[in-house]
C-alpha atoms as a PDB file:
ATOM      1  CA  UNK A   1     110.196  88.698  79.070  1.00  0.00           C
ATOM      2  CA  UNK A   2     110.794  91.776  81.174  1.00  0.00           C
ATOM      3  CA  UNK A   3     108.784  95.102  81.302  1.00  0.00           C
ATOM      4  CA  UNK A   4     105.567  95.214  83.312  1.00  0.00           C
ATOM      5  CA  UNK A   5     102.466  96.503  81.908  1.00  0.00           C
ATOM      6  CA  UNK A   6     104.071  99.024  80.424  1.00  0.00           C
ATOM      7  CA  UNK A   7     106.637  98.035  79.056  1.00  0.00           C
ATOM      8  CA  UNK A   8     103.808  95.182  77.059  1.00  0.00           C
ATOM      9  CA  UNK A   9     101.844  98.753  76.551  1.00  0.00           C
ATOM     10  CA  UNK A  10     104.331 100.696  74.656  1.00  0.00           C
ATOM     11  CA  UNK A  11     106.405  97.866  72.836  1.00  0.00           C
ATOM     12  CA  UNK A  12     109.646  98.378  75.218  1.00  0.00           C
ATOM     13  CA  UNK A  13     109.739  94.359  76.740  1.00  0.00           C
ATOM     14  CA  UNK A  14     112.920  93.129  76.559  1.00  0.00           C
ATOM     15  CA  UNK A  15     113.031  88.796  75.749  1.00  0.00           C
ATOM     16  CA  UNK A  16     115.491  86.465  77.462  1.00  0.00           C
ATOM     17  CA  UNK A  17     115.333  83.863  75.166  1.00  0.00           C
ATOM     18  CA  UNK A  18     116.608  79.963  74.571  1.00  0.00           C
ATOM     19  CA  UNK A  19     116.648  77.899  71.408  1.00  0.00           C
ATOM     20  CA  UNK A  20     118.133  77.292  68.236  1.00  0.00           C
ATOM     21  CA  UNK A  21     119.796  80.466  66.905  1.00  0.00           C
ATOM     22  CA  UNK A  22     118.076  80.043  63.333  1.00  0.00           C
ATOM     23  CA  UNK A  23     114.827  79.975  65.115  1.00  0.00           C
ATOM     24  CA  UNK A  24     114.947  82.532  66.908  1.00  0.00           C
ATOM     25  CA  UNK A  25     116.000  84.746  64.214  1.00  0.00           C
ATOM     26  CA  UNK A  26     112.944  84.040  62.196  1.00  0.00           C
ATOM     27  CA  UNK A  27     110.870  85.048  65.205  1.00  0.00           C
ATOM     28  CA  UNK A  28     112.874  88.077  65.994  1.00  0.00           C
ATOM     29  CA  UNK A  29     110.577  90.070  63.693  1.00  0.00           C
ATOM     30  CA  UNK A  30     107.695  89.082  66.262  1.00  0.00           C
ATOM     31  CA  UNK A  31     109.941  89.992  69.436  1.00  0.00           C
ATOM     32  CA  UNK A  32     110.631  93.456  67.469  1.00  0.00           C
ATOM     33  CA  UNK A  33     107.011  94.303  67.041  1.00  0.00           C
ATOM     34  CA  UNK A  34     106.477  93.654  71.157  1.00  0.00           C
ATOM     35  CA  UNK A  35     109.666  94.747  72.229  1.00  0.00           C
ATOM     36  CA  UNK A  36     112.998  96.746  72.424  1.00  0.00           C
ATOM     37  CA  UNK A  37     115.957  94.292  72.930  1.00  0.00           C
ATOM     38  CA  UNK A  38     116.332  90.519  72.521  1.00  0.00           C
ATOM     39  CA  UNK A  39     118.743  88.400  74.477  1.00  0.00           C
ATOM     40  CA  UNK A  40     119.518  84.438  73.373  1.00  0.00           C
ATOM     41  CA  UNK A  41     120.526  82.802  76.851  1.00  0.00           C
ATOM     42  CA  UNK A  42     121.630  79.720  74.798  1.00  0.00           C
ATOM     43  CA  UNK A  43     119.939  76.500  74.225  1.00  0.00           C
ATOM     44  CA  UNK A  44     116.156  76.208  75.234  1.00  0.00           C
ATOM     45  CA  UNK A  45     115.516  76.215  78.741  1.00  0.00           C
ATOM     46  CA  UNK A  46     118.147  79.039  79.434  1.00  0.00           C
ATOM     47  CA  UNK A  47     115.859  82.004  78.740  1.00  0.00           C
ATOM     48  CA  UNK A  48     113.175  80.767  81.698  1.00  0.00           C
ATOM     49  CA  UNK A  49     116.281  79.932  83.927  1.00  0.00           C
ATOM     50  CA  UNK A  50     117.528  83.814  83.457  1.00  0.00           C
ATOM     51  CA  UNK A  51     114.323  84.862  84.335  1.00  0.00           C
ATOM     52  CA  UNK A  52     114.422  83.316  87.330  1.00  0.00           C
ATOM     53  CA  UNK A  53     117.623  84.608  87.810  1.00  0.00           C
ATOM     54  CA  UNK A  54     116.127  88.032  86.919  1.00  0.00           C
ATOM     55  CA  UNK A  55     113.347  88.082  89.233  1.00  0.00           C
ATOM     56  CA  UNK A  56     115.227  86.470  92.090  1.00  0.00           C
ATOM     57  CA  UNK A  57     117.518  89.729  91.586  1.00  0.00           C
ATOM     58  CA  UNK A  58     113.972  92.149  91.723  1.00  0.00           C
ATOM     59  CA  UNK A  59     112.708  90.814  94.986  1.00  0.00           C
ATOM     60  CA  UNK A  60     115.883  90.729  96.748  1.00  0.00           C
ATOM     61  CA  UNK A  61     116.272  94.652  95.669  1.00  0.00           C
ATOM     62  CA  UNK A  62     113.065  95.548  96.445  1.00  0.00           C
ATOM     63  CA  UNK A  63     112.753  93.476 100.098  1.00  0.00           C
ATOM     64  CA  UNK A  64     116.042  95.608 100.353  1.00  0.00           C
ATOM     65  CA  UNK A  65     114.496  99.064  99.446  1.00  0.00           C
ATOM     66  CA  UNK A  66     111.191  98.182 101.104  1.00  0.00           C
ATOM     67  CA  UNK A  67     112.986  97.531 104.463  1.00  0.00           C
ATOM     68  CA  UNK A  68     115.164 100.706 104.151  1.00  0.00           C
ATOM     69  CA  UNK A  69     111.909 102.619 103.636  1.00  0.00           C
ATOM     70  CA  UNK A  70     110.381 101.030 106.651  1.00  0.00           C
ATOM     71  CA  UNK A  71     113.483 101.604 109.035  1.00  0.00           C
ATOM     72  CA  UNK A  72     113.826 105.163 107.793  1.00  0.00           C
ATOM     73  CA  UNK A  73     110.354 106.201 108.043  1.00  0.00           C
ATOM     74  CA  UNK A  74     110.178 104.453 111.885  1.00  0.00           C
ATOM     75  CA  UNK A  75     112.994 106.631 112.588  1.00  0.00           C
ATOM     76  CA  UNK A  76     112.327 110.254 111.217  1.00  0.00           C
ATOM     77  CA  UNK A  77     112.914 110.326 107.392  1.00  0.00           C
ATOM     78  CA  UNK A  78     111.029 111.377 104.816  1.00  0.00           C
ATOM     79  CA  UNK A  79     110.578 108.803 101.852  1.00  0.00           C
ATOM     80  CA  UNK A  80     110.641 111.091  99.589  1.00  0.00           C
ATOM     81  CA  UNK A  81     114.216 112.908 100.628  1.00  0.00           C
ATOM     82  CA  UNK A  82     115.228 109.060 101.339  1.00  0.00           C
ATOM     83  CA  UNK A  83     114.743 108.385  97.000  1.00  0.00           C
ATOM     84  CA  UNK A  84     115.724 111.545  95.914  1.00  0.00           C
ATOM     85  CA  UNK A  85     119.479 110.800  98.062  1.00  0.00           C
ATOM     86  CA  UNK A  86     118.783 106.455  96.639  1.00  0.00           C
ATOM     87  CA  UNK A  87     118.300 108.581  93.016  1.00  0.00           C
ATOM     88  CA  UNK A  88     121.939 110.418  93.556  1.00  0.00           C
ATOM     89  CA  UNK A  89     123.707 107.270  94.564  1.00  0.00           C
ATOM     90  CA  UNK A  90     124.957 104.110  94.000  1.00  0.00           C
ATOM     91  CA  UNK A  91     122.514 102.425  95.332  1.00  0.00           C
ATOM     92  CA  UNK A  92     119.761 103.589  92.679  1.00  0.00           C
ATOM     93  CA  UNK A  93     118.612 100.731  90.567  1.00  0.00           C
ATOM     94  CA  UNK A  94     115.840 100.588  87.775  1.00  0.00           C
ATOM     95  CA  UNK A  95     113.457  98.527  90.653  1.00  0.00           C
ATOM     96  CA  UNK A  96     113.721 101.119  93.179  1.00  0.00           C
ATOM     97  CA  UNK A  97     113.618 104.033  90.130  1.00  0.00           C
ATOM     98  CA  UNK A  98     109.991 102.238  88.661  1.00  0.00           C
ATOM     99  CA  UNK A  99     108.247 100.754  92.768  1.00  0.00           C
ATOM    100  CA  UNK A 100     109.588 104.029  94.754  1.00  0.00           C
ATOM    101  CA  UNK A 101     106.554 106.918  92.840  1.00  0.00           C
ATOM    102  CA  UNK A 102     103.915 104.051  93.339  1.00  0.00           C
ATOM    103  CA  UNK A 103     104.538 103.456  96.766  1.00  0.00           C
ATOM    104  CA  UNK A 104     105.020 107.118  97.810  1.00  0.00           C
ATOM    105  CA  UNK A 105     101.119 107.518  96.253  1.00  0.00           C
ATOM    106  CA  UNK A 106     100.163 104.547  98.048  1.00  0.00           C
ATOM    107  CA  UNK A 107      99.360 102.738  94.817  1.00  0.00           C
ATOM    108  CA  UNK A 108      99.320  98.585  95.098  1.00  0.00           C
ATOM    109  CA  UNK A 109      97.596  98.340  91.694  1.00  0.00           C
ATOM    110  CA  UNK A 110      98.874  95.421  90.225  1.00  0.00           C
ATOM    111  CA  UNK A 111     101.577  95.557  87.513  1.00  0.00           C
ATOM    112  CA  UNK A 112     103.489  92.254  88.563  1.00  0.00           C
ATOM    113  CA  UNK A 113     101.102  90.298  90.768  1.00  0.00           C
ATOM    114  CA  UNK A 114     102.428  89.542  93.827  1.00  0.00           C
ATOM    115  CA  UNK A 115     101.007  85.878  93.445  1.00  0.00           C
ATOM    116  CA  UNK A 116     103.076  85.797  90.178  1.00  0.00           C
ATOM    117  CA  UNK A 117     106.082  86.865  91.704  1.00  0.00           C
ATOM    118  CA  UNK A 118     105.874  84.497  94.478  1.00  0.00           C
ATOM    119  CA  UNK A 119     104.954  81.643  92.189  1.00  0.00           C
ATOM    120  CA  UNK A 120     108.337  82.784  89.907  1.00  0.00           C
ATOM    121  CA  UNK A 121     110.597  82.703  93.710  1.00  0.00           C
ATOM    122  CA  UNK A 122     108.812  79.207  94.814  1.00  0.00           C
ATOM    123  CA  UNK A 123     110.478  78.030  91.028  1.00  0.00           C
ATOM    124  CA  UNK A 124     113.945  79.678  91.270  1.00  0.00           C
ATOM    125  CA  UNK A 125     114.158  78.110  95.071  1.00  0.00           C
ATOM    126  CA  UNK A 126     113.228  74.502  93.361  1.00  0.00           C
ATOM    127  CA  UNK A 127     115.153  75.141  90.430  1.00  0.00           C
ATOM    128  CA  UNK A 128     118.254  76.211  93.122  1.00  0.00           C
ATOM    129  CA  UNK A 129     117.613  73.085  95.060  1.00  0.00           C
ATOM    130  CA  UNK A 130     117.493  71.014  92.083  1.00  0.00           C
ATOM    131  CA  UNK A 131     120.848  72.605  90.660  1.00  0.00           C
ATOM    132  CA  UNK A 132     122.291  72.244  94.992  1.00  0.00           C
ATOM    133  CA  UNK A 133     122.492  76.008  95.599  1.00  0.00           C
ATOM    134  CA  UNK A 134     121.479  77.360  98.883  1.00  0.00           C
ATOM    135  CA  UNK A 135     119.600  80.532  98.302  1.00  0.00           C
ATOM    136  CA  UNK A 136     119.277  82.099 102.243  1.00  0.00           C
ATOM    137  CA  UNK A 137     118.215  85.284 101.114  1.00  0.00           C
ATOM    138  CA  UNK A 138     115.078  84.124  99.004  1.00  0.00           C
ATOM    139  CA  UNK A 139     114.210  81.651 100.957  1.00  0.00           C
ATOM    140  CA  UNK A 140     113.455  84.520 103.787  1.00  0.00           C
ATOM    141  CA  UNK A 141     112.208  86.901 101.354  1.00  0.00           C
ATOM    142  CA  UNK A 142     109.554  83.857 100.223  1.00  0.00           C
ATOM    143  CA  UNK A 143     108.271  83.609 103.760  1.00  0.00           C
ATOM    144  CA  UNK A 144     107.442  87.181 103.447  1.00  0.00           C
ATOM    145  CA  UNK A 145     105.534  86.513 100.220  1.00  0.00           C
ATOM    146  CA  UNK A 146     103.341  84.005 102.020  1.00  0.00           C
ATOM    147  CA  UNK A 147     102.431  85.845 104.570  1.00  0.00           C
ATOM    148  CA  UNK A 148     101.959  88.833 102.523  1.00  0.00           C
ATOM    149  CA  UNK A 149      99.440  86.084 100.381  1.00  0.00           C
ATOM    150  CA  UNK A 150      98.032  85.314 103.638  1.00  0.00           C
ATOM    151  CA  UNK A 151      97.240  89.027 104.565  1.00  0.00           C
ATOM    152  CA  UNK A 152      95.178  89.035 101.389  1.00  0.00           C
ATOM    153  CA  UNK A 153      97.474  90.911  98.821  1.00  0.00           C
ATOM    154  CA  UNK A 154      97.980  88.135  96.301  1.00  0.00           C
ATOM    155  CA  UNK A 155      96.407  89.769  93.435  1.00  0.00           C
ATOM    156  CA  UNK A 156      97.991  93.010  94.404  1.00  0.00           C
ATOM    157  CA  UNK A 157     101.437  94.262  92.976  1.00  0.00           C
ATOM    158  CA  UNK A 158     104.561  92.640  94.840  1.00  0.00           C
ATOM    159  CA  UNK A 159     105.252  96.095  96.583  1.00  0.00           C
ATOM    160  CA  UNK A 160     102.666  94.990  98.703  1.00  0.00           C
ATOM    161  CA  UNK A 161     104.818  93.382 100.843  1.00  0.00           C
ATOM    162  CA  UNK A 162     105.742  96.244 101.989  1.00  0.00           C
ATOM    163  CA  UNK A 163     102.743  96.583 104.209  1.00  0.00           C
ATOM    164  CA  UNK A 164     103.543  93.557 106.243  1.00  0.00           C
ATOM    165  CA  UNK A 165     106.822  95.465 107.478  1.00  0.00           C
ATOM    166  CA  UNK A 166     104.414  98.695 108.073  1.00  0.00           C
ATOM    167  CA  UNK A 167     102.647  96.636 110.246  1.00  0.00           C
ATOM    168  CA  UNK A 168     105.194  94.961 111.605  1.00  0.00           C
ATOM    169  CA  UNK A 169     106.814  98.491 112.730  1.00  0.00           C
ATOM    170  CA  UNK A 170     104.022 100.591 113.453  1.00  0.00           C
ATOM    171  CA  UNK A 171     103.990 102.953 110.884  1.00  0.00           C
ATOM    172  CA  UNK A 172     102.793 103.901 107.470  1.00  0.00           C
ATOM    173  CA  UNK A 173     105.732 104.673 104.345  1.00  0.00           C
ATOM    174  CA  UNK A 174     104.328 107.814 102.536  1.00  0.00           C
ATOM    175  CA  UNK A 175     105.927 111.350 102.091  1.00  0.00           C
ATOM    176  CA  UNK A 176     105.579 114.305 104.609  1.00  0.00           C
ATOM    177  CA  UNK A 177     105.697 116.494 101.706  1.00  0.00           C
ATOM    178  CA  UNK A 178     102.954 114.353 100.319  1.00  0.00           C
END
């Protein structure tokens, strides 16, 4: 499933599922009552494998984002201006459009560990391995999750990692206007 916290609070998840059609139409009344949309992937197995796919997709987007953020603030730009112009363009995306207002306020609270998330890229890399696909860009991005881990922000939210480029540049993301 996809969503976050609160997606699971206000019955919006959306289910990447894999099994026997029949099946999963008897269970779609349960799916229904947690969630908004139901995808079969195909045969069971297939909905974990798209969520790998899935979150493989998130932290590549937001390792993106978080560096822009980084490289823009070291070099004069507001984060806030810098999503309001990500907001107008095509390079807006649902990640950036739920992690940007949390990081902006500083906020690390936890809606997808960052533990979890690194445990789900450690199993799309073996999965990727397994299947002889060379995955370059999550393979860096994972080294970033263990160091954020070793930093101590494994039971924080994955926009965490973040702070590791902070520190890494010098300087603190958060709006002037904040």
């Amino acid at each position: 499933m996809t969503g976050s916290k609160i997606g699971a609070a206000n019955g919006s998840l959306i289910f990447m599922v894999g099994g026997d059609a029949a099946i999963i139409d008897r269970l779609n009344p349960l799916f229904a009552a947690m969630g908004k949309k139901i995808f079969r992937m195909g045969e069971t197995g297939k909905g974990q494998a798209t969520k790998l796919a899935m979150n493989l997709q998130i932290a590549l987007i937001f390792e993106g984002f978080a560096e822009a953020l980084t490289l823009a603030t070291k070099l004069g730009v507001d984060p806030k201006q810098l999503l309001s112009l990500i907001d107008a363009t095509m390079v807006r995306s649902g990640v950036v459009d739920y992690k940007g207002p949390f990081i902006l306020q500083r906020d690390f609270t936890p809606n997808f560990p960052l533990r979890l998330m690194h445990k789900d890229i450690l199993l799309t890399l073996e999965a990727a391995k397994e299947a002889r696909v060379k995955l370059p860009a999550l393979e860096t991005v994972e080294e970033i999750y263990e160091m954020a881990t070793e930093d101590g922000h494994r039971d924080l939210d994955y926009a965490a990692t973040l702070t590791l480029l902070e520190k890494w540049a010098g300087i603190q993301v958060k709006s002037e206007a904040a």
